[in-house]
N, C-alpha and C. Protein backbone atom coordinates (compact mmCIF):
# COMPACT_ATOMS: atom_id res chain seq x y z
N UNK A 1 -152.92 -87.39 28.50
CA UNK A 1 -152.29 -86.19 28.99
C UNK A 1 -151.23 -86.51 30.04
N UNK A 2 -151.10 -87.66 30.71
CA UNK A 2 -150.64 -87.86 32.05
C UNK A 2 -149.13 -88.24 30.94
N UNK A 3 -149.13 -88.85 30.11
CA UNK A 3 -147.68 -89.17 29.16
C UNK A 3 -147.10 -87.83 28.86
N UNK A 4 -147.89 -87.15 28.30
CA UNK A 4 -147.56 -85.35 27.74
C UNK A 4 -146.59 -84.96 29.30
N UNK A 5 -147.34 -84.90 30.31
CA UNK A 5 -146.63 -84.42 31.36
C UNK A 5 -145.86 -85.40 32.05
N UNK A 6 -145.31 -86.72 31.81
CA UNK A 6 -144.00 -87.22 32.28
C UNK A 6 -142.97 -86.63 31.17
N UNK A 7 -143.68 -86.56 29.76
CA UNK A 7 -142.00 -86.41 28.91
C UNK A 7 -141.97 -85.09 29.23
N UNK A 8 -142.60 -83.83 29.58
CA UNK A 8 -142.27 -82.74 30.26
C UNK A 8 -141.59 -82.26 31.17
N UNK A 9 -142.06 -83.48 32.09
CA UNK A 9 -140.77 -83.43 33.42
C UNK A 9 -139.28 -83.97 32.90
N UNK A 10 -139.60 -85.09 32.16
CA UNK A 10 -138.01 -85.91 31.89
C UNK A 10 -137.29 -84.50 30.90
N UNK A 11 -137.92 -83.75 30.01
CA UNK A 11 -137.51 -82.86 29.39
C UNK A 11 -136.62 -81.83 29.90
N UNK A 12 -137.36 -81.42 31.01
CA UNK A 12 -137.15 -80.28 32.12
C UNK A 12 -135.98 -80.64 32.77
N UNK A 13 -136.07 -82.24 32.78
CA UNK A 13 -134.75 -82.47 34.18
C UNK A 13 -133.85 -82.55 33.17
N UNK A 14 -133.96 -82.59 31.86
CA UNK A 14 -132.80 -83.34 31.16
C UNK A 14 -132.29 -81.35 30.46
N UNK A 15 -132.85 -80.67 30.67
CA UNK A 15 -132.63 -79.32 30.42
C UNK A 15 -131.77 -78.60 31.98
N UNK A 16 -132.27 -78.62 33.16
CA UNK A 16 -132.25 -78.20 34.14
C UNK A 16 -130.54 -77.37 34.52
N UNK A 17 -129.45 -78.24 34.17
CA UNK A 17 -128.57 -77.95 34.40
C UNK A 17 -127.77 -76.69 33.61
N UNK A 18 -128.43 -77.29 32.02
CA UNK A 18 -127.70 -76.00 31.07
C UNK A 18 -128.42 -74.68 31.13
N UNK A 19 -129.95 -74.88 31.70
CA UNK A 19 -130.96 -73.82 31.49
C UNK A 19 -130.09 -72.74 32.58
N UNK A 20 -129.59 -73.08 34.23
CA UNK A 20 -129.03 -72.68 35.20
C UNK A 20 -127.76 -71.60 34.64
N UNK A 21 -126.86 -72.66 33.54
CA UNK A 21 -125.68 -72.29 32.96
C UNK A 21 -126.13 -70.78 32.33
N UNK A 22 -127.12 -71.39 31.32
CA UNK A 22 -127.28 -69.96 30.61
C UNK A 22 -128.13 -68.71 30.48
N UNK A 23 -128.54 -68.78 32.01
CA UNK A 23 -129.13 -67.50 32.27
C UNK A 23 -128.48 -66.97 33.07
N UNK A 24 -127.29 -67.91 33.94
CA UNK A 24 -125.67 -66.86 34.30
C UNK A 24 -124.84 -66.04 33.00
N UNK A 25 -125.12 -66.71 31.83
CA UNK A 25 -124.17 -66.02 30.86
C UNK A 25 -125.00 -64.83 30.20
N UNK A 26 -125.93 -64.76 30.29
CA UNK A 26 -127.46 -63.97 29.69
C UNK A 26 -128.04 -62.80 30.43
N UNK A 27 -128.17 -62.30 31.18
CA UNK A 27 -128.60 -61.56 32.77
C UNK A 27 -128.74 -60.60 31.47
N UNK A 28 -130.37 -60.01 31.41
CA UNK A 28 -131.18 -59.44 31.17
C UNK A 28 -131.75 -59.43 30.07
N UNK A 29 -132.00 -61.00 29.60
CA UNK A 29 -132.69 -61.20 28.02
C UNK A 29 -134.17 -61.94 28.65
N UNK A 30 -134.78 -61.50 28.00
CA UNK A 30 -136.54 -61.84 28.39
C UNK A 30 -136.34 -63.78 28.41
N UNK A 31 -135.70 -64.21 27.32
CA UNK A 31 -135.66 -66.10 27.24
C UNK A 31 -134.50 -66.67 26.54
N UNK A 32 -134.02 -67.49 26.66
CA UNK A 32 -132.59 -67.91 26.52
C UNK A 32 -133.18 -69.38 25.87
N UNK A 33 -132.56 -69.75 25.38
CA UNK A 33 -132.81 -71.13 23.97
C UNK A 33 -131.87 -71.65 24.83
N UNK A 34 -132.37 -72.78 24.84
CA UNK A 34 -131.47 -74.19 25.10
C UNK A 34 -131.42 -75.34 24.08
N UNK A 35 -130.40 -76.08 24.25
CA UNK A 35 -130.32 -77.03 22.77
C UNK A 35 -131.40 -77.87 22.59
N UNK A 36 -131.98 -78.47 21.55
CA UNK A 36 -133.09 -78.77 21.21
C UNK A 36 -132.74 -80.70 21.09
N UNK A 37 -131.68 -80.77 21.30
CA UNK A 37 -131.36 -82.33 20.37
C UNK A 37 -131.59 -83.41 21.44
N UNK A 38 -131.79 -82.84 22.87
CA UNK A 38 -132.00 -84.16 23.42
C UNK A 38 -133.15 -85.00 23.38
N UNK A 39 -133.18 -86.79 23.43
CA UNK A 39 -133.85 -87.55 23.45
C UNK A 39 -135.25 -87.17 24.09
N UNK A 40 -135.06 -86.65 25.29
CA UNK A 40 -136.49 -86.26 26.37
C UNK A 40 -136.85 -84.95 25.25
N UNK A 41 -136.66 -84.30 25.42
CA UNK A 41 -136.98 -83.04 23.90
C UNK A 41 -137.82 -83.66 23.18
N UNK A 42 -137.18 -84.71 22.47
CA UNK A 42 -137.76 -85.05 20.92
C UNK A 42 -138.66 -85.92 21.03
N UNK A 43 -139.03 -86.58 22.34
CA UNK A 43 -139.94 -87.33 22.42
C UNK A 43 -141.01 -86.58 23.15
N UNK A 44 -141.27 -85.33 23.58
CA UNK A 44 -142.22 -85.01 23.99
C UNK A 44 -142.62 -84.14 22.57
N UNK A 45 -141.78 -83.62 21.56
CA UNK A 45 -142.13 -83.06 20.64
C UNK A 45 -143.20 -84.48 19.81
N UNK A 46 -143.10 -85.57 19.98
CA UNK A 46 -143.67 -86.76 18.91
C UNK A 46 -144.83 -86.82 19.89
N UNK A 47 -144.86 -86.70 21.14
CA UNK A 47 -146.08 -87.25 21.85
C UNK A 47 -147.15 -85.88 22.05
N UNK A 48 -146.78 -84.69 21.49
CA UNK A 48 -147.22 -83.61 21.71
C UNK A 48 -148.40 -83.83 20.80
N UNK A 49 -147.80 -84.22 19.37
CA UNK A 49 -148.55 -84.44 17.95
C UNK A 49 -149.58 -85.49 18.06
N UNK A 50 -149.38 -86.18 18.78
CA UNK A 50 -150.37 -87.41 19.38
C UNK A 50 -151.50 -87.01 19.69
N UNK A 51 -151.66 -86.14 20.35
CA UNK A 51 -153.37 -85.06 20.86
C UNK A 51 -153.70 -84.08 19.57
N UNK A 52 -154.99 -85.24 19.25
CA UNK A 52 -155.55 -83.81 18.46
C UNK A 52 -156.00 -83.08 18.20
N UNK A 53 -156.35 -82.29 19.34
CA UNK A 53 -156.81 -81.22 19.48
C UNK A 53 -155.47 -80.06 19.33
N UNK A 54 -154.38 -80.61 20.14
CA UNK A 54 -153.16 -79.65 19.24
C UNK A 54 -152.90 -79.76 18.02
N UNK A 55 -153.02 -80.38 17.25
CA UNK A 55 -152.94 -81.16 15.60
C UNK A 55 -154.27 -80.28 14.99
N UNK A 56 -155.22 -80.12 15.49
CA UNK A 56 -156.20 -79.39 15.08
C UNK A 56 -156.28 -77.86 15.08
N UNK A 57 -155.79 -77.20 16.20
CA UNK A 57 -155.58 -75.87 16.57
C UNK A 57 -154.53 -75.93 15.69
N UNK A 58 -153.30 -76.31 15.53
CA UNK A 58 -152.79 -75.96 14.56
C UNK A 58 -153.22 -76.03 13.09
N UNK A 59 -153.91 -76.58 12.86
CA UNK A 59 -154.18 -77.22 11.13
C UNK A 59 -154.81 -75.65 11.04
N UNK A 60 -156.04 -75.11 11.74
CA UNK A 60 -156.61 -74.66 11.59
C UNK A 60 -156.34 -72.85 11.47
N UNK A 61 -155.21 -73.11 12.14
CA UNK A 61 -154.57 -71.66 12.58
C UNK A 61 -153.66 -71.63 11.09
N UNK A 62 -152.85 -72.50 10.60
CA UNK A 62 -151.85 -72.46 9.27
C UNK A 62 -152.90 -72.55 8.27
N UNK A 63 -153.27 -73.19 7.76
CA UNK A 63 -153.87 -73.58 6.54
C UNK A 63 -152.70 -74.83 6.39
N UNK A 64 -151.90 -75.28 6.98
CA UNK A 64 -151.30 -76.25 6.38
C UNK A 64 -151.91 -77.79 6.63
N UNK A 65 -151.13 -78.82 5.78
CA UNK A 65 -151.38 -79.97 6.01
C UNK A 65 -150.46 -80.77 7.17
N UNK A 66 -150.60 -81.60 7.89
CA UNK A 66 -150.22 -82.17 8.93
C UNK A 66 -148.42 -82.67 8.60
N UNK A 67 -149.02 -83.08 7.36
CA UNK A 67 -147.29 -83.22 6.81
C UNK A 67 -146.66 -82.21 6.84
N UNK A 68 -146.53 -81.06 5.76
CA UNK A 68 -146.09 -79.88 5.77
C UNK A 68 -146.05 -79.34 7.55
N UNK A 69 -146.73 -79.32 8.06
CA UNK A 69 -146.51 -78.76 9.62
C UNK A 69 -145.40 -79.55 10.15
N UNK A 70 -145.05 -81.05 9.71
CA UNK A 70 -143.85 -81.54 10.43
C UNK A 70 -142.80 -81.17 9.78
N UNK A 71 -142.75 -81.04 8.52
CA UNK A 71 -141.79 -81.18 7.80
C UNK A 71 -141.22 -79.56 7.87
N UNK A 72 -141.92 -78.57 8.14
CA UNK A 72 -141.55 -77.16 8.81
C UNK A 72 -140.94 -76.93 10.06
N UNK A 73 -141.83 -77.78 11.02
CA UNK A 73 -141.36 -77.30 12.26
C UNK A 73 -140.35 -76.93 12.73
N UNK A 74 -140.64 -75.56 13.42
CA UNK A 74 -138.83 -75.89 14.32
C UNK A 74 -139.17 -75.67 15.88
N UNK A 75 -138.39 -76.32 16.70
CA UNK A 75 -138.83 -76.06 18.17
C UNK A 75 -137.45 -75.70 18.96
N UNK A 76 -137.90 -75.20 20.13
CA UNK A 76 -136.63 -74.37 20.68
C UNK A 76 -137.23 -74.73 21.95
N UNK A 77 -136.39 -75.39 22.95
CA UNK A 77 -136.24 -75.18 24.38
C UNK A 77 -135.70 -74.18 24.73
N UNK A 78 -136.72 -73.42 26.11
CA UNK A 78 -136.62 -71.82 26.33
C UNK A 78 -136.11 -71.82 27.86
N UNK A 79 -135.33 -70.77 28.40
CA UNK A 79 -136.01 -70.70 29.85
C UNK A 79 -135.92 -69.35 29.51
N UNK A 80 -136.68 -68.95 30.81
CA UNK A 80 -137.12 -67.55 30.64
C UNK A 80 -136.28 -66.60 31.69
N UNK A 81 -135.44 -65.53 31.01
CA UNK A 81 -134.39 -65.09 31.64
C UNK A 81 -134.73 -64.29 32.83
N UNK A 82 -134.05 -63.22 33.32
CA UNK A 82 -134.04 -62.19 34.58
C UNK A 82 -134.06 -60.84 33.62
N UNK A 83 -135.37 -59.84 33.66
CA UNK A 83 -134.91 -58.67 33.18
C UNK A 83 -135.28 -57.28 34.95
N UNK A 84 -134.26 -56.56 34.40
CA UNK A 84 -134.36 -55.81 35.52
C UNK A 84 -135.35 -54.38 35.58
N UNK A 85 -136.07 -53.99 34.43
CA UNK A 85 -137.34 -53.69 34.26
C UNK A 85 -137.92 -54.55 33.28
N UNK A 86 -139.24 -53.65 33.33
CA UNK A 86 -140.52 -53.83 33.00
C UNK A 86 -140.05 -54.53 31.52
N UNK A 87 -140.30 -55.79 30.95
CA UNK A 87 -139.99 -55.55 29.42
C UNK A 87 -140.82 -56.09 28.33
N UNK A 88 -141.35 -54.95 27.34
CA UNK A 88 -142.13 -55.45 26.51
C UNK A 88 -141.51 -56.36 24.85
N UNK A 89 -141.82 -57.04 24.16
CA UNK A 89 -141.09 -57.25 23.30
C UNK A 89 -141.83 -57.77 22.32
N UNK A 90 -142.14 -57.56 21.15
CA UNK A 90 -142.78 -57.33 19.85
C UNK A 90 -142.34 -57.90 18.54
N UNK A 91 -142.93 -59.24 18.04
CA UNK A 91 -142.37 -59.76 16.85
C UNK A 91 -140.92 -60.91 17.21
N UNK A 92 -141.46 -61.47 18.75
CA UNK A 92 -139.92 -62.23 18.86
C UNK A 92 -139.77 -63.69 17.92
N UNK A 93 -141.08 -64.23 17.37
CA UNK A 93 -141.48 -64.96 16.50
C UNK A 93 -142.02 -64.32 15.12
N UNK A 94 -141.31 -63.82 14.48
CA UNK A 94 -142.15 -63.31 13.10
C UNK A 94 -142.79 -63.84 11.81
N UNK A 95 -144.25 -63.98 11.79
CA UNK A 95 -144.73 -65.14 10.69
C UNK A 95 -144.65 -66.64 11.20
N UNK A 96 -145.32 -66.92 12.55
CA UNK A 96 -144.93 -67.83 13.21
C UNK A 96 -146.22 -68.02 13.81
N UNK A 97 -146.84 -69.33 14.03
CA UNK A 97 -147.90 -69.73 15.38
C UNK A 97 -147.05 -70.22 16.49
N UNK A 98 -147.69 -69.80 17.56
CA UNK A 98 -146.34 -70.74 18.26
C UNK A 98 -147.39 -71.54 19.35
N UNK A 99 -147.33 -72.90 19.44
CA UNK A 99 -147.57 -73.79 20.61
C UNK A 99 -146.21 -73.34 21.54
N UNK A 100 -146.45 -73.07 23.14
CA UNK A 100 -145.66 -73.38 24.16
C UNK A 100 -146.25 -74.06 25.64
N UNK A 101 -144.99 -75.21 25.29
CA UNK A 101 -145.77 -76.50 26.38
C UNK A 101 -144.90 -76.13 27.56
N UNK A 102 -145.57 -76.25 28.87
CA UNK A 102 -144.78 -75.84 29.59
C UNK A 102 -144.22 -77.10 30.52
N UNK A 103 -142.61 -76.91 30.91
CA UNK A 103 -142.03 -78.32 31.11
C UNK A 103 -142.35 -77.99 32.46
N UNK A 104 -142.57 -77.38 32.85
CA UNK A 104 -142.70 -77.19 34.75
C UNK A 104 -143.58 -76.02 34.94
N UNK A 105 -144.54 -76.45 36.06
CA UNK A 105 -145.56 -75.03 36.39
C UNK A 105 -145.09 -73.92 35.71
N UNK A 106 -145.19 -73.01 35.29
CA UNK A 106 -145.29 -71.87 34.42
C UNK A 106 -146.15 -70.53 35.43
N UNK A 107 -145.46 -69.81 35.59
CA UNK A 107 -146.22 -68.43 35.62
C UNK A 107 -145.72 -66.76 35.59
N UNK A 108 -146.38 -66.00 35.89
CA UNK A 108 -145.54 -64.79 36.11
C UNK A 108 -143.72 -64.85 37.30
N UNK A 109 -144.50 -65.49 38.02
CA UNK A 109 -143.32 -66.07 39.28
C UNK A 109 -142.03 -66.22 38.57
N UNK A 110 -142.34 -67.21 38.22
CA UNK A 110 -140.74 -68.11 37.06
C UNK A 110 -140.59 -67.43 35.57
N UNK A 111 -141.14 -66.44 34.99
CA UNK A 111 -141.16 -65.60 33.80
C UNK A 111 -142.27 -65.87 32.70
N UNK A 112 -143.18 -66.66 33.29
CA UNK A 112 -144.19 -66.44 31.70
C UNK A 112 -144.63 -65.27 31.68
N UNK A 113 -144.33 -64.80 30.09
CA UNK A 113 -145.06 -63.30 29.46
C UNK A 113 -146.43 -63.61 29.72
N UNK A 114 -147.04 -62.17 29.95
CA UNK A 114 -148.09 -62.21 29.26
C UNK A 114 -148.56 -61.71 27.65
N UNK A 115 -149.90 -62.23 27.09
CA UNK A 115 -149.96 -61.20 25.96
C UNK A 115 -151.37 -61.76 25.85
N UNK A 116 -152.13 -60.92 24.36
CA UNK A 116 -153.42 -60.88 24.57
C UNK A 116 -154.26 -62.15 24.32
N UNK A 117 -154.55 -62.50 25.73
CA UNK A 117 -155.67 -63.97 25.82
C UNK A 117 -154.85 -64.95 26.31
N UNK A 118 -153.70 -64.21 26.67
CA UNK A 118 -152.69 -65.77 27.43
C UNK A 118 -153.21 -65.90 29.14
N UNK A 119 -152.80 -67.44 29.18
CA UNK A 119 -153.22 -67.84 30.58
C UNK A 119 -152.38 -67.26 32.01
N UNK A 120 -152.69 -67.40 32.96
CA UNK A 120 -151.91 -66.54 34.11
C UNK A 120 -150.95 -67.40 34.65
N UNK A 121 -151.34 -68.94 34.31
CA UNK A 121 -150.53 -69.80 34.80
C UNK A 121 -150.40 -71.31 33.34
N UNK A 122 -149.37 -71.63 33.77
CA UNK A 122 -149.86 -72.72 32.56
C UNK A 122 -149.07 -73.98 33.50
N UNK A 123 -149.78 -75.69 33.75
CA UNK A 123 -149.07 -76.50 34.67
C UNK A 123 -148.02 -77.19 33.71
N UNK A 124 -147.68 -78.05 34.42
CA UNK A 124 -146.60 -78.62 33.60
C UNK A 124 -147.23 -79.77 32.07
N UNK A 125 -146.64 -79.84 31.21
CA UNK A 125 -147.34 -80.56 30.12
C UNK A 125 -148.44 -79.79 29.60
N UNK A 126 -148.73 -78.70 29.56
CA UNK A 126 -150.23 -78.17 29.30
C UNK A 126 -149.39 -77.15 28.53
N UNK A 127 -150.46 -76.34 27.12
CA UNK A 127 -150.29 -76.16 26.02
C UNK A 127 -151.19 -74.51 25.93
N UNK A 128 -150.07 -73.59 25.45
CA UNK A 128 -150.77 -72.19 25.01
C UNK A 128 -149.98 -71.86 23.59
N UNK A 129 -150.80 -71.01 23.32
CA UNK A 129 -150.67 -70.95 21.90
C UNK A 129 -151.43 -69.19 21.88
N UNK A 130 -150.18 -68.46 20.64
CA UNK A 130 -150.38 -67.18 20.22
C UNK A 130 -149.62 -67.39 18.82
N UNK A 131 -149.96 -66.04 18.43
CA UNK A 131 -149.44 -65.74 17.48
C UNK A 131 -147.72 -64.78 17.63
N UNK A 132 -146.78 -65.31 16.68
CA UNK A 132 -145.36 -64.65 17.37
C UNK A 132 -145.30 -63.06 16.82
N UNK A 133 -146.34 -62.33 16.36
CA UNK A 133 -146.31 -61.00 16.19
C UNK A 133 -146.54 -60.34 16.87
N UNK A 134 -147.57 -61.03 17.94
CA UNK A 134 -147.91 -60.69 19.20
C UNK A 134 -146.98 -59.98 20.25
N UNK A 135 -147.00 -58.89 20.87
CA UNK A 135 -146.80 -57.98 22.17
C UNK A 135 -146.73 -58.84 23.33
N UNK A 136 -145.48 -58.87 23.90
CA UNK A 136 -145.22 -60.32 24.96
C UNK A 136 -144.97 -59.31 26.15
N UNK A 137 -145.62 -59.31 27.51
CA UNK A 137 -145.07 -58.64 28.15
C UNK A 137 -144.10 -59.59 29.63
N UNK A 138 -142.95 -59.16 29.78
CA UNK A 138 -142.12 -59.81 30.83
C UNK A 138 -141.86 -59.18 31.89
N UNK A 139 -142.18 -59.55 33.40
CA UNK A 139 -142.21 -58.78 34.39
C UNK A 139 -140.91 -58.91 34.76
N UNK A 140 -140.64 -57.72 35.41
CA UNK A 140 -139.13 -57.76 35.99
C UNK A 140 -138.62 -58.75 37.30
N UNK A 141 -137.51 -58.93 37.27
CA UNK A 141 -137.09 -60.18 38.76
C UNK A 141 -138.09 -61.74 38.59
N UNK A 142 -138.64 -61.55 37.66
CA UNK A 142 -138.63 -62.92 36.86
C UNK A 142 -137.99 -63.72 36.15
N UNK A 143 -137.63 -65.21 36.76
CA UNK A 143 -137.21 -66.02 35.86
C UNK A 143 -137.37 -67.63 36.09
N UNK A 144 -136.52 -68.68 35.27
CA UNK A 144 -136.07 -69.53 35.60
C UNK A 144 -137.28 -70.87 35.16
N UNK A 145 -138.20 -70.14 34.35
CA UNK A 145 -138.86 -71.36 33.96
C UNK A 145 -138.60 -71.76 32.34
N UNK A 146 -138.75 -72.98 32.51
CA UNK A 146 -138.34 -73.87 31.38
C UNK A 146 -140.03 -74.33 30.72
N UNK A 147 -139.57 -73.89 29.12
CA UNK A 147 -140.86 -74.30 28.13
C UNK A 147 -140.02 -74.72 27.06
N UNK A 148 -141.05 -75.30 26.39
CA UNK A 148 -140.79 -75.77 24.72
C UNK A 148 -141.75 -75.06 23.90
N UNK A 149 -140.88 -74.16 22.74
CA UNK A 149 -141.77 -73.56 21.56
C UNK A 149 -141.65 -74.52 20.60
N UNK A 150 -143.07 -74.72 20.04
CA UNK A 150 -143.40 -75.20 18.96
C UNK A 150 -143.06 -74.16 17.84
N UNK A 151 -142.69 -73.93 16.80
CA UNK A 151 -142.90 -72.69 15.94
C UNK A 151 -143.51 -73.19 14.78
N UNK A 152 -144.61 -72.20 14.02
CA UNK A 152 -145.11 -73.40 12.61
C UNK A 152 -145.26 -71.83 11.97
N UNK A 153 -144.52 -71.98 10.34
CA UNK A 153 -144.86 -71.26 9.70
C UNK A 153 -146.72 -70.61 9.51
N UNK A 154 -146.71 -69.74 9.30
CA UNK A 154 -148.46 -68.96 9.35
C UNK A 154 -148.35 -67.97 8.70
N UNK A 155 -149.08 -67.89 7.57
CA UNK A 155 -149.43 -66.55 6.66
C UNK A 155 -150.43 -65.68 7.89
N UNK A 156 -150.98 -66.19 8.58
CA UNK A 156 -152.25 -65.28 9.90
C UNK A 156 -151.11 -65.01 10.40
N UNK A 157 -150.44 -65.34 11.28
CA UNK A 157 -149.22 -64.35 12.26
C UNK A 157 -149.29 -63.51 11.96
């Protein structure tokens, strides 16, 4: 786990600057995508798959095979924007499981949603998981934290 949370941080720092950029261009979207292609990215996406107990929660949640789950995946570096109310939002993943690892402490503070059975806080390198049909709720004058979505196709979503 202690590897999971260095490529989290190197992820985070190697995000940090554009995440800043584009929640100046964004001002009032619940999470803003950042580009997915860097090196620190793609290596915490390979070392993620390494634990299997995430390899398992997923198998178990798709019906898929471990291959098929790679050969699907898509992942999106997030930060989580500024909304100026209350905002709920419904289906932002549709037909989707989603793992989200969080690259830096995580909480209501810095914008993690809540939704039903999610954690209040999540630390850095550490792993929650819903379904993307799921009811996300985003508190207002929240923002500025940086995660990675896993997304895996799911007939259950």
């Amino acid at each position: 786990m202690v590897l999971l949370t260095s490529q989290a941080a190197s992820a985070a720092a190697a995000l940090t600057q554009v995440a800043r950029q584009r929640l100046e261009d964004a001002p009032g979207v619940p999470c803003v995508g950042l580009p997915g292609d860097s090196i620190e990215v793609k290596a915490l996406v390979v070392e993620w798959f390494k634990h299997p107990d995430h390899l398992q929660r997923i198998l178990s949640e798709t019906n898929k095979s471990a291959i098929e789950l790679k050969e699907t995946l898509q992942y999106k570096p997030i930060v989580y924007g500024r909304l100026q109310t209350l905002g709920r939002s419904k289906s932002l993943f549709p037909n989707k499981y989603v793992a989200l690892v969080a690259l830096q402490d995580l909480s209501s503070e810095n914008g993690l949603p809540s939704w039903k059975d999610s954690p209040s806080t999540l630390a850095q390198g550490q792993t929650a998981f819903f379904h993307g049909n799921e009811m996300q709720s985003f508190l207002p004058d929240r923002s500025g934290g940086l995660a990675l979505l896993l997304l895996f196709d799911s007939p259950l979503a």
